[in-house]
Protein backbone atom coordinates (compact mmCIF):
# COMPACT_ATOMS: atom_id res chain seq x y z
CA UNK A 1 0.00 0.00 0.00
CA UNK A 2 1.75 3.41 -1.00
CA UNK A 3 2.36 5.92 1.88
CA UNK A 4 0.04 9.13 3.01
CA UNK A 5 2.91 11.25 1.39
CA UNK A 6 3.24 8.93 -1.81
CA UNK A 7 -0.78 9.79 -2.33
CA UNK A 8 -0.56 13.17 -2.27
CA UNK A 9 -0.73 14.96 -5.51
CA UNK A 10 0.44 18.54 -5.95
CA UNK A 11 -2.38 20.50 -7.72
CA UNK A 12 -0.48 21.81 -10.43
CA UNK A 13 2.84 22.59 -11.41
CA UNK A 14 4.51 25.53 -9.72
CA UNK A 15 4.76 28.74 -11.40
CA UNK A 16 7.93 30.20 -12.63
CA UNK A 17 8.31 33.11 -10.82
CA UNK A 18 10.63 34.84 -12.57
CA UNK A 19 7.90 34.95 -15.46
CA UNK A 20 5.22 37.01 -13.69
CA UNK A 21 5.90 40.12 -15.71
CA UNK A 22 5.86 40.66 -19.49
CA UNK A 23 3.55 41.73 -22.27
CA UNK A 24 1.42 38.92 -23.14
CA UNK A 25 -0.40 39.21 -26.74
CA UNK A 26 -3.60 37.11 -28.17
CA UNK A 27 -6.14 37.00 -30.48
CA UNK A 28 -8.72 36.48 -27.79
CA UNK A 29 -10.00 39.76 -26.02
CA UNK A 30 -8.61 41.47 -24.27
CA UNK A 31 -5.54 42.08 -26.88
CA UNK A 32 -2.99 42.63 -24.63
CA UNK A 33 -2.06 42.23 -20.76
CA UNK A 34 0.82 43.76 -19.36
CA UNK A 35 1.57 42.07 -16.05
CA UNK A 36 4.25 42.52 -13.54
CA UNK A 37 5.21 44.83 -10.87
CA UNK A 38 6.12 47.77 -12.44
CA UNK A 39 3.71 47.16 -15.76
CA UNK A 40 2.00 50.69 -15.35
CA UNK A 41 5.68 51.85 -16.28
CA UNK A 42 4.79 50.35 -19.98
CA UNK A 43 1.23 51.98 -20.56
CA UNK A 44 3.13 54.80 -22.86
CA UNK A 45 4.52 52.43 -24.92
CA UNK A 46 1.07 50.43 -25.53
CA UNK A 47 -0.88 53.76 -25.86
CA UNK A 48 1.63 54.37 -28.44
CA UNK A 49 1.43 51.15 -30.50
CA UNK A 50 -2.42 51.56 -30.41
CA UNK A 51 -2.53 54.78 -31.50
CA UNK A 52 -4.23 56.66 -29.19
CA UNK A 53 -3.70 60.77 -29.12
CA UNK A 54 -6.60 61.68 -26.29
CA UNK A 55 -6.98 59.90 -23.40
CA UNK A 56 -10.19 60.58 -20.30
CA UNK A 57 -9.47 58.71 -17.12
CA UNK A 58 -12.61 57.40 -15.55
CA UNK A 59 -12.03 56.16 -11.93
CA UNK A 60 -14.39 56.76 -8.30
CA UNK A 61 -14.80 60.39 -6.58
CA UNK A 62 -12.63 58.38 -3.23
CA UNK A 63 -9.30 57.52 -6.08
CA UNK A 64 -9.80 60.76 -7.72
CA UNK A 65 -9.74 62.81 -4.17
CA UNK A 66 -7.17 61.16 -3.13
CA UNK A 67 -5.05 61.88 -6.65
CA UNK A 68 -1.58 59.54 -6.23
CA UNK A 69 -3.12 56.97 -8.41
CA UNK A 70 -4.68 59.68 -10.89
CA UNK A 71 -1.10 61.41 -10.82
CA UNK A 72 1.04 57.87 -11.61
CA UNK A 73 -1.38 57.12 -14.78
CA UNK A 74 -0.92 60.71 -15.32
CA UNK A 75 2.78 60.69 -15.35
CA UNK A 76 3.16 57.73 -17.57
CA UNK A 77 1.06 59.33 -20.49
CA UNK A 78 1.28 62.92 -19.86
CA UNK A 79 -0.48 65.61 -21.82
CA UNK A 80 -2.37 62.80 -23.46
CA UNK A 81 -4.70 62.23 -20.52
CA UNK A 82 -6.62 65.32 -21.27
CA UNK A 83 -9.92 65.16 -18.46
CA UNK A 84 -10.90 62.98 -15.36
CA UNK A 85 -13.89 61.88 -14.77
CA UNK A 86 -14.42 60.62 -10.94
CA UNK A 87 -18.05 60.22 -11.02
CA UNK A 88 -18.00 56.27 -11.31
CA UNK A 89 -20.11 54.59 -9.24
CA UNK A 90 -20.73 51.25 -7.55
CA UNK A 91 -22.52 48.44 -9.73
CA UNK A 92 -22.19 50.87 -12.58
CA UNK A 93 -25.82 52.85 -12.13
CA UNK A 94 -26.91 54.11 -15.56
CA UNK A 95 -27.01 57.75 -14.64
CA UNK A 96 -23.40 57.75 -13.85
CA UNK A 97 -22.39 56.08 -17.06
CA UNK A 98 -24.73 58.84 -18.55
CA UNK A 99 -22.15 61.29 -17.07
CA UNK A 100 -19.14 59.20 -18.26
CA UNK A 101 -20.54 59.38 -22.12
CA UNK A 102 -21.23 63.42 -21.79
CA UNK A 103 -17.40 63.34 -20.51
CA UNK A 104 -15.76 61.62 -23.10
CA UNK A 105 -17.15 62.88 -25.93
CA UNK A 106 -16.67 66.47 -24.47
CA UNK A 107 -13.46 65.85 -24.53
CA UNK A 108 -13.48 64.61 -28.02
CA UNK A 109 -11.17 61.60 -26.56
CA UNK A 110 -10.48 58.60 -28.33
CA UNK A 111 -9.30 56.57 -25.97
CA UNK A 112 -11.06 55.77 -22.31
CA UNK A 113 -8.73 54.80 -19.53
CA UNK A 114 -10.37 53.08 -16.12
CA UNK A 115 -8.73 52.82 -12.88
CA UNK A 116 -10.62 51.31 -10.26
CA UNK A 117 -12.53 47.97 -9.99
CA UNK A 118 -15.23 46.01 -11.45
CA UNK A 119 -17.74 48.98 -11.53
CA UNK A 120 -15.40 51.51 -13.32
CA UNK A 121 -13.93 49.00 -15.67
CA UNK A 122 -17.70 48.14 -17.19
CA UNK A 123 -18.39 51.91 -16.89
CA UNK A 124 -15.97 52.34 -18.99
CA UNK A 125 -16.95 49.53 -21.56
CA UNK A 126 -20.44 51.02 -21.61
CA UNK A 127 -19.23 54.22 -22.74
CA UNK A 128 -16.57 52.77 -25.67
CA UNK A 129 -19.55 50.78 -26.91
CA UNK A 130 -21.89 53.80 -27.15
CA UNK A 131 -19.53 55.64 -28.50
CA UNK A 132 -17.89 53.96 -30.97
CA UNK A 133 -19.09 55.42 -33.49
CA UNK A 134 -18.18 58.93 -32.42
CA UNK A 135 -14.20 58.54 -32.19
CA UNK A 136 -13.66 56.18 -29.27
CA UNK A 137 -11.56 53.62 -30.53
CA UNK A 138 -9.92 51.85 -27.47
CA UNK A 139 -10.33 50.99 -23.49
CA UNK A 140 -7.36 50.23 -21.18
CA UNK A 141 -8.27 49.24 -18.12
CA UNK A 142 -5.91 49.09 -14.88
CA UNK A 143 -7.81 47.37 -12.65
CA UNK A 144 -7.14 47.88 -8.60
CA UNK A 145 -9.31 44.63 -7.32
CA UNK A 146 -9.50 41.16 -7.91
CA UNK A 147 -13.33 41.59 -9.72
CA UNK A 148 -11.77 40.14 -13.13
CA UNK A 149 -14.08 42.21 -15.71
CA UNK A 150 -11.16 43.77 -17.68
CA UNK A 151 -10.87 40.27 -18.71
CA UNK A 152 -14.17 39.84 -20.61
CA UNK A 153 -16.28 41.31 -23.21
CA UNK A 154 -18.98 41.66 -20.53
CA UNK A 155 -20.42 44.10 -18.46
CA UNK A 156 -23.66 45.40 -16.48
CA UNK A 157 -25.09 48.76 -16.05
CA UNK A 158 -27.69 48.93 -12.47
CA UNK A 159 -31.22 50.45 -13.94
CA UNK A 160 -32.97 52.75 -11.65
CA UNK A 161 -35.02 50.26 -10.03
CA UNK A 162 -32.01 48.11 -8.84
CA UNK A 163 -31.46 45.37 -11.90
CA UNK A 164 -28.31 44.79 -12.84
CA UNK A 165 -28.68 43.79 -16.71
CA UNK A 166 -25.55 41.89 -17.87
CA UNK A 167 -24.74 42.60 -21.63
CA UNK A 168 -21.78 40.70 -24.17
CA UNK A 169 -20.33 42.71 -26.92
CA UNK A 170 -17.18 41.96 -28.71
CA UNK A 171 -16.58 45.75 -29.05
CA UNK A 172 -16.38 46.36 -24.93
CA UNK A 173 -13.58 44.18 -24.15
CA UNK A 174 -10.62 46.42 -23.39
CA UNK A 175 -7.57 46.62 -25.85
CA UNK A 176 -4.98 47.03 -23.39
CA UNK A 177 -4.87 45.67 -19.61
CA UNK A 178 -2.36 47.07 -16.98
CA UNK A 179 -2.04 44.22 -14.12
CA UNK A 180 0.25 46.10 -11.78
CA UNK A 181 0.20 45.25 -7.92
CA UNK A 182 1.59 48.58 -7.22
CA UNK A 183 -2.42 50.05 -7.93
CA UNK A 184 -3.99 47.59 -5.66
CA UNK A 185 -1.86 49.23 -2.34
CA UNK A 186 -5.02 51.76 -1.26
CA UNK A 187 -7.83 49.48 -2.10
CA UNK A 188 -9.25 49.17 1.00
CA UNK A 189 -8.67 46.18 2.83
CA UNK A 190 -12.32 44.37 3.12
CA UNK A 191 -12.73 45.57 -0.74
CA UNK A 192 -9.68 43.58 -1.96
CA UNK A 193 -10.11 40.31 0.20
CA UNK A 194 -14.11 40.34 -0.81
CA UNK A 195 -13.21 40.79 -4.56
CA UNK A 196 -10.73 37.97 -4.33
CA UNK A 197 -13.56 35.28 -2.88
CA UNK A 198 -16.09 36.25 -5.74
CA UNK A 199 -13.19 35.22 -8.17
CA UNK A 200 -12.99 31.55 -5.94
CA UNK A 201 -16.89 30.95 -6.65
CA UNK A 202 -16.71 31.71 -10.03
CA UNK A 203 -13.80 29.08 -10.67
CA UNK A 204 -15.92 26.58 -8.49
CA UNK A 205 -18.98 27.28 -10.76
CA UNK A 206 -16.58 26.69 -13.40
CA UNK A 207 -15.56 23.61 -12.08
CA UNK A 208 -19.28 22.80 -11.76
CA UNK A 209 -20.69 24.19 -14.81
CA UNK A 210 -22.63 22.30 -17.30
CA UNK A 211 -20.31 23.66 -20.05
CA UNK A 212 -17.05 22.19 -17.71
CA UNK A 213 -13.78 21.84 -20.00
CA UNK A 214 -10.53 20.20 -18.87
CA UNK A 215 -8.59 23.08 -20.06
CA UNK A 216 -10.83 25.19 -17.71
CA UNK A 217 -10.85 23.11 -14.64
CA UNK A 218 -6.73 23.13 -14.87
CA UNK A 219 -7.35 27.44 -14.52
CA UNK A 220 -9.77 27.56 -11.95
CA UNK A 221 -8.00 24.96 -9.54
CA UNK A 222 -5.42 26.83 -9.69
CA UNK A 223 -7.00 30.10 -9.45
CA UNK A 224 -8.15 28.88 -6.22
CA UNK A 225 -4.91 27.54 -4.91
CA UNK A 226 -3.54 30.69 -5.26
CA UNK A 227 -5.48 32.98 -3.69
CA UNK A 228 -6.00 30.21 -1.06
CA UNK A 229 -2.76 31.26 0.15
CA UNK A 230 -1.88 34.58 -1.00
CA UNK A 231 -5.07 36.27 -0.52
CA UNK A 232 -4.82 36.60 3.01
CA UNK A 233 -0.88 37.40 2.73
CA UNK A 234 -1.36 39.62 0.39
CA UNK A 235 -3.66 41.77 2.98
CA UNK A 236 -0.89 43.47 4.71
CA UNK A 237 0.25 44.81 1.21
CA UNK A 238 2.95 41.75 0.03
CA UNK A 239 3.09 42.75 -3.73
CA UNK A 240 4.56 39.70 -5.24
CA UNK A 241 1.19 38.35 -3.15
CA UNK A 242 -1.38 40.43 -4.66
CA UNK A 243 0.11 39.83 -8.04
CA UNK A 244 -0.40 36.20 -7.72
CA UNK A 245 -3.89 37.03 -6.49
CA UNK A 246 -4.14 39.36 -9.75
CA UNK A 247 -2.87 36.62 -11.90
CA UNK A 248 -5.55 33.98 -10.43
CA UNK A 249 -8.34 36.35 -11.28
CA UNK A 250 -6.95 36.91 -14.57
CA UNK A 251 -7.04 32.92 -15.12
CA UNK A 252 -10.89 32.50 -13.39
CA UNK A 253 -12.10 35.40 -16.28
CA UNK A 254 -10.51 33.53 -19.25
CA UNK A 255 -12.18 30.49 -18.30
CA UNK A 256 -14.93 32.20 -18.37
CA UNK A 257 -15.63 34.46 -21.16
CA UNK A 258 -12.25 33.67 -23.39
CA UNK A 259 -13.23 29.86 -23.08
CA UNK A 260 -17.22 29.94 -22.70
CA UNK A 261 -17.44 28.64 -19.42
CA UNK A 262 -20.08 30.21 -17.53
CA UNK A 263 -21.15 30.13 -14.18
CA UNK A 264 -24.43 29.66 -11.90
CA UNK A 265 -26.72 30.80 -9.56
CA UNK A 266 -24.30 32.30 -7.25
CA UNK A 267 -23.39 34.80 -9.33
CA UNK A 268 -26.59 35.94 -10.54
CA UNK A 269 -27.48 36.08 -7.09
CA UNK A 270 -24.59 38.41 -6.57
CA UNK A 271 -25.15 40.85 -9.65
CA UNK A 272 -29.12 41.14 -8.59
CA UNK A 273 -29.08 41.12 -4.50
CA UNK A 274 -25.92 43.79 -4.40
CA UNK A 275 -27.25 46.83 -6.09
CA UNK A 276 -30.55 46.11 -4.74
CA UNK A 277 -29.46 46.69 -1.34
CA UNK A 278 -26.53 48.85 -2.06
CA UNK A 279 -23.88 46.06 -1.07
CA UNK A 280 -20.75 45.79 -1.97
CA UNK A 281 -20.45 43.05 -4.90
CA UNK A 282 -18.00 40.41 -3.82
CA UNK A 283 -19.14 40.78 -0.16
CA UNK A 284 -22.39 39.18 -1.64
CA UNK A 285 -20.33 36.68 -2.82
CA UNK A 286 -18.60 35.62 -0.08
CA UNK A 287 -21.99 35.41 2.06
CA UNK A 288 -23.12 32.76 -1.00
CA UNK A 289 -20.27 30.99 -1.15
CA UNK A 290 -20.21 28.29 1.79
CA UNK A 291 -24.23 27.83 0.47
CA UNK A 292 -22.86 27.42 -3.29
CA UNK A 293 -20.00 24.90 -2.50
CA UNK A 294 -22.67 22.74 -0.90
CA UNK A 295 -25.25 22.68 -3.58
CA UNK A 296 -23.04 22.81 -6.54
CA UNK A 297 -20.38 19.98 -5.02
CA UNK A 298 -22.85 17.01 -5.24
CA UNK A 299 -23.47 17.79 -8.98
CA UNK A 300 -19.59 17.84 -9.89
CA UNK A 301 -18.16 14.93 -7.76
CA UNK A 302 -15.21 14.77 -9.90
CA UNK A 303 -14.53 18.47 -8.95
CA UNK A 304 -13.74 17.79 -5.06
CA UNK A 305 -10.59 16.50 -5.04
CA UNK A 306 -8.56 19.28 -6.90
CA UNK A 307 -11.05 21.53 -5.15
CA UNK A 308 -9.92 20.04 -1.58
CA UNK A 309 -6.24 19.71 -2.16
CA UNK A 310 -6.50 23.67 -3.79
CA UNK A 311 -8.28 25.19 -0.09
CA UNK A 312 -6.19 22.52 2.20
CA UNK A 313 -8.96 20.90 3.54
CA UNK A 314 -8.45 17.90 5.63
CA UNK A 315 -10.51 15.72 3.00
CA UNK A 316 -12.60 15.55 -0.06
CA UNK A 317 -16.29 15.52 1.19
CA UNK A 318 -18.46 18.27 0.41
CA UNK A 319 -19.04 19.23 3.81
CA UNK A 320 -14.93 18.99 3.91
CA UNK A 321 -14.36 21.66 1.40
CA UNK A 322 -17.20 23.95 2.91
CA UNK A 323 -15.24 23.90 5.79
CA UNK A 324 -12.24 24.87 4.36
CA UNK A 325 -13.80 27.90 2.71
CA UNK A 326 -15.24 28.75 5.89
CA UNK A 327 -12.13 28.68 7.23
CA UNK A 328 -11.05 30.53 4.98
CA UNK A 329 -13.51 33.19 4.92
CA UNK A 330 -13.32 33.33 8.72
CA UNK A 331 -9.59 34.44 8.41
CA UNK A 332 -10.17 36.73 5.44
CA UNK A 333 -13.18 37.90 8.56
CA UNK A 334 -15.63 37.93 5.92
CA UNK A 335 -19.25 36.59 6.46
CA UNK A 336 -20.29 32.80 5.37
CA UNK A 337 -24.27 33.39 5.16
CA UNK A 338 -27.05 36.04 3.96
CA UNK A 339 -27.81 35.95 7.24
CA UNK A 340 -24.93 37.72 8.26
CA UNK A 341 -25.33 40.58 6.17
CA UNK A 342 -28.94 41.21 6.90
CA UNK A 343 -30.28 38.89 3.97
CA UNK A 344 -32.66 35.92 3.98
CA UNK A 345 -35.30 33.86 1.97
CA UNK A 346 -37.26 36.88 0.99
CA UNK A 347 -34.75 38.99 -0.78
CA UNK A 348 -33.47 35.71 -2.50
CA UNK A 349 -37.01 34.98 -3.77
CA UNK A 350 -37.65 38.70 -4.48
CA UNK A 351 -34.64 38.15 -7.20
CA UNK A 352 -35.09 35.19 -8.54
CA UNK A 353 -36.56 36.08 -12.20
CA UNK A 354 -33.93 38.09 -12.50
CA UNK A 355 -31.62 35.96 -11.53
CA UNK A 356 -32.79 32.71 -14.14
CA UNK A 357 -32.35 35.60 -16.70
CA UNK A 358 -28.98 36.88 -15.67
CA UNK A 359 -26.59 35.81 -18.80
CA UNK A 360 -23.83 34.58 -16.03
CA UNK A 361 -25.67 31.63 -14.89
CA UNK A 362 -26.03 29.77 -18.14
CA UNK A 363 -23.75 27.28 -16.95
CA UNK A 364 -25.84 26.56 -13.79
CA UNK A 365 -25.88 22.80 -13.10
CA UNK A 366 -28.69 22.61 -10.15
CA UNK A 367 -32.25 21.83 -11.39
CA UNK A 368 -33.57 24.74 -9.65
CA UNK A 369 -36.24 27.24 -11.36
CA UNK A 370 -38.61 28.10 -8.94
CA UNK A 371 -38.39 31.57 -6.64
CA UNK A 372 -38.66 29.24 -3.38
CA UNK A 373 -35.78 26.40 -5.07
CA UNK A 374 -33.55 28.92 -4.90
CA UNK A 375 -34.26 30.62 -1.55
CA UNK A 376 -33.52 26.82 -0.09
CA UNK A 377 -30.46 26.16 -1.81
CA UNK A 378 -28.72 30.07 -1.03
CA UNK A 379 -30.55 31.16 1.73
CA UNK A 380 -29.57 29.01 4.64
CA UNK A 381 -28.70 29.65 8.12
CA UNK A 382 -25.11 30.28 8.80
CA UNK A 383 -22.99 27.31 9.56
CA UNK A 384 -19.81 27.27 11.33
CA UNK A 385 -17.04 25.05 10.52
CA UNK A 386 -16.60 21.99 13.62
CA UNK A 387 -13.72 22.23 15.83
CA UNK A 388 -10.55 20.75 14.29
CA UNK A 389 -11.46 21.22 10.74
CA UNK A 390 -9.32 24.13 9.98
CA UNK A 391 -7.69 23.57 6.54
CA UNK A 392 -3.69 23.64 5.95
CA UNK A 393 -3.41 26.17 3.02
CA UNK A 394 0.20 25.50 1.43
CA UNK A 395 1.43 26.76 -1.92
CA UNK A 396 -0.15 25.03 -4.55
CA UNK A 397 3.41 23.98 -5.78
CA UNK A 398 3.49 22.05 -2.30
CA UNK A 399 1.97 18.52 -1.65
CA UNK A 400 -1.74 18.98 -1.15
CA UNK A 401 -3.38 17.11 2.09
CA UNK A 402 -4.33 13.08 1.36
CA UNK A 403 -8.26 13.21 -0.05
C-alpha cells in the first residue's frame, strides 16, 4: 500500500516566478495584458502602438480625491490624458455612465482609460460601446481589485429600479490591460479580500458548470490555490502576493468568457441582490459561497478533489471543502451566510426572475427554477465550521493534504 505522502498529488505545477511580468499578446480579447510589478511603467509604450492621441481617465470620486493613483497614470502618459472623470459609481448605475458618455465625448477623446474595480472597468466599456461610433476607438483598463471584468467582453449597467442587466459585446472588451500590484496598495482592505472570494466561486462554478472543460478546470483549480494562500498574505500589502492574487483572477475570467465557461446561480445572485441593497459586490459573494460549494459539489463529484487539495482541507467531502472555505472566509473575517449581512429567503425569492435571466448563470448545473428552489439552496442559516477542521493552506506547488 503506497504511503500518506506517496498519495498526495500537488495540484499543479509551480509557477515560474521569474515569469510574472511581461507583455502577453492574443487573439482572444482582451488584446494585450501587461503584467508585472512595475507594468504601469509600460502603458506609454502600448498607448503608443495603439494609436491613441486623447486619453479621459474614468475612476471613483474616493481615487480621484485622493489623486496619487490619478497622478502615476498621469505621469506615464502625460499631456495625453486630457480630463478625469471621478463620477464612477458602484454596480455601474446608468445615470453615472450617462455622465461618463457626456465626458468623453466632451473631450473629443479617443481613448477611455479606467482605474478602479469592477464597476469603473464596465463603466468604462459602456461608454466605448456607445460611443464607438463617435471617435472612441480603445479601453485600457488598470484594474485595482481582484473583480476580473477587464478580462471579458462583458459588463452590467444597475437600472434605476435596482437590476443589474448583464450585456456581451465583442466591441467592450478592453484593448490594453495594466495588471500592476503597485495600484492595488489603497484598495481598502475588506474591498480587496471580498473581490478575491467572488473570483474563488466563479472558478468553483466553473468547475461545476454544465459547459465544464478540462482546459478550464486546470485554470480555476489553480486560481483557487492561489489565492487560497496569497489572498490573506497579500492583505498586509505583500506585492509579489497580490500579483499572484491578480494573476488567479486573470485565469478564473478567461475560463470564463475567453473559453465559454459560464457560471451559476451564485453569481446571478450576486449581480441582482448587491445593487438592490446597495452592497458591496463580492461581499455578496462571499456570504453565497459556503451555500454554493454545498449545492453545486454534489453535482460535480469529480470536482472535489482538486477543489480540496486547492483550499487545504483535511478531505474531499463536500461538507470537507465547505469547511475549508469557511475557514477561509473566517480568516479573510468575511461573512459565510445572507444571514450575516442582513439577507434571507425573501430577498433571495424577491430576485429570482432576474436571476434565471442573468446571462452569467447559463452554466448553472442545479435543477432549480422556482423563486422558493432557490431561496432553499442560497438562503440558509449560517454554519460554522466543527472544531478541528481548519484547513492547511500550502502553496499550490506544495503537496496537497491526502483526499
Amino acid at each position: 500500500m503506497m504511503g500518506a505522502a506517496a498519495q498526495r498529488r500537488p495540484v499543479s505545477p509551480p509557477l515560474d516566478h521569474d515569469r510574472l511580468g511581461g507583455r502577453f499578446a492574443t487573439a482572444e480579447l482582451p488584446s494585450v495584458v501587461l503584467h508585472g510589478r512595475g507594468a504601469l511603467n509600460g502603458l506609454g509604450d502600448e498607448f503608443e502602438r495603439a494609436g491613441g492621441e486623447r486619453a479621459v481617465l474614468l475612476t471613483t470620486g474616493s481615487v480621484g480625491r485622493d489623486g496619487r493613483l490619478t497622478e502615476q497614470v498621469r505621469d506615464s502618459l502625460g499631456v495625453r490624458v486630457v480630463a478625469v472623470f471621478d463620477g464612477c459609481g458602484q454596480h455601474t448605475p446608468e445615470r453615472a455612465v450617462a455622465a461618463a458618455v457626456t465626458a468623453v465625448r466632451s473631450a473629443r477623446a479617443d481613448t477611455v482609460l479606467t482605474l478602479g474595480g469592477g464597476s469603473v472597468v464596465d463603466t468604462g466599456k459602456q461608454v466605448v460601446r456607445r460611443l464607438a461610433g463617435h471617435g472612441v476607438r480603445r479601453h485600457i483598463a488598470l484594474p485595482t481589485t481582484l473583480a476580473g471584468s477587464e478580462h471579458t467582453a462583458a459588463a452590467a449597467v444597475t437600472t434605476a429600479n435596482g437590476q443589474k442587466c448583464v450585456r456581451r459585446d465583442a466591441v467592450m472588451a478592453p484593448s490594453v490591460v495594466v495588471i500592476d500590484p503597485a495600484l492595488t496598495v489603497a484598495t481598502p482592505r475588506r474591498l480587496w479580500a471580498s473581490s478575491g472570494v467572488k473570483v474563488i466561486s466563479d472558478a468553483v462554478e466553473q468547475l461545476c458548470s454544465v459547459h465544464a472543460s478540462p482546459l478550464v478546470d486546470v485554470l480555476a483549480t489553480r486560481a483557487v490555490a492561489d489565492l487560497a494562500v496569497d489572498l490573506p498574505a497579500s492583505l498586509d500589502g505583500d506585492l509579489d502576493a497580490r500579483l499572484r492574487c491578480q494573476l488567479a483572477a486573470w485565469m478564473c475570467m478567461y475560463g470564463m468568457f475567453g473559453a465559454g465557461v459560464l457560471g451559476g446561480l451564485a453569481a446571478g445572485l450576486r449581480h441582482q441582490l448587491a445593487p438592490r441593497h446597495d452592497l458591496p459586490h463580492g461581499l455578496v459573494g462571499s456570504a453565497l459561497l459556503p451555500a454554493a460549494v454545498r449545492a453545486l459539489l454534489p453535482t460535480a463529484p469529480k470536482a472535489r478533489l482538486p477543489l480540496s487539495q486547492a483550499l487545504g482541507a483535511l478531505d474531499a467531502t463536500t461538507e470537507g471543502i465547505a469547511a475549508g472555505v469557511g475557514a477561509l472566509l473566517d480568516a479573510l473575517e468575511l461573512p459565510r451566510s445572507l444571514t450575516a449581512i442582513g439577507l434571507g429567503r425573501d430577498d433571495v425569492r424577491a430576485v429570482a426572475d432576474a436571476v434565471f435571466a442573468d446571462l452569467v448563470t447559463a452554466g448553472n448545473p442545479l435543477p432549480v427554477d422556482s423563486p422558493e428552489a432557490l431561496a432553499m439552496a442560497f438562503a440558509d442559516e449560517p454554519t460554522t465550521a466543527p472544531e478541528g477542521t481548519v484547513p492547511r493552506r500550502v502553496r499550490p506547488d506544495q503537496e496537497g493534504p491526502s483526499p
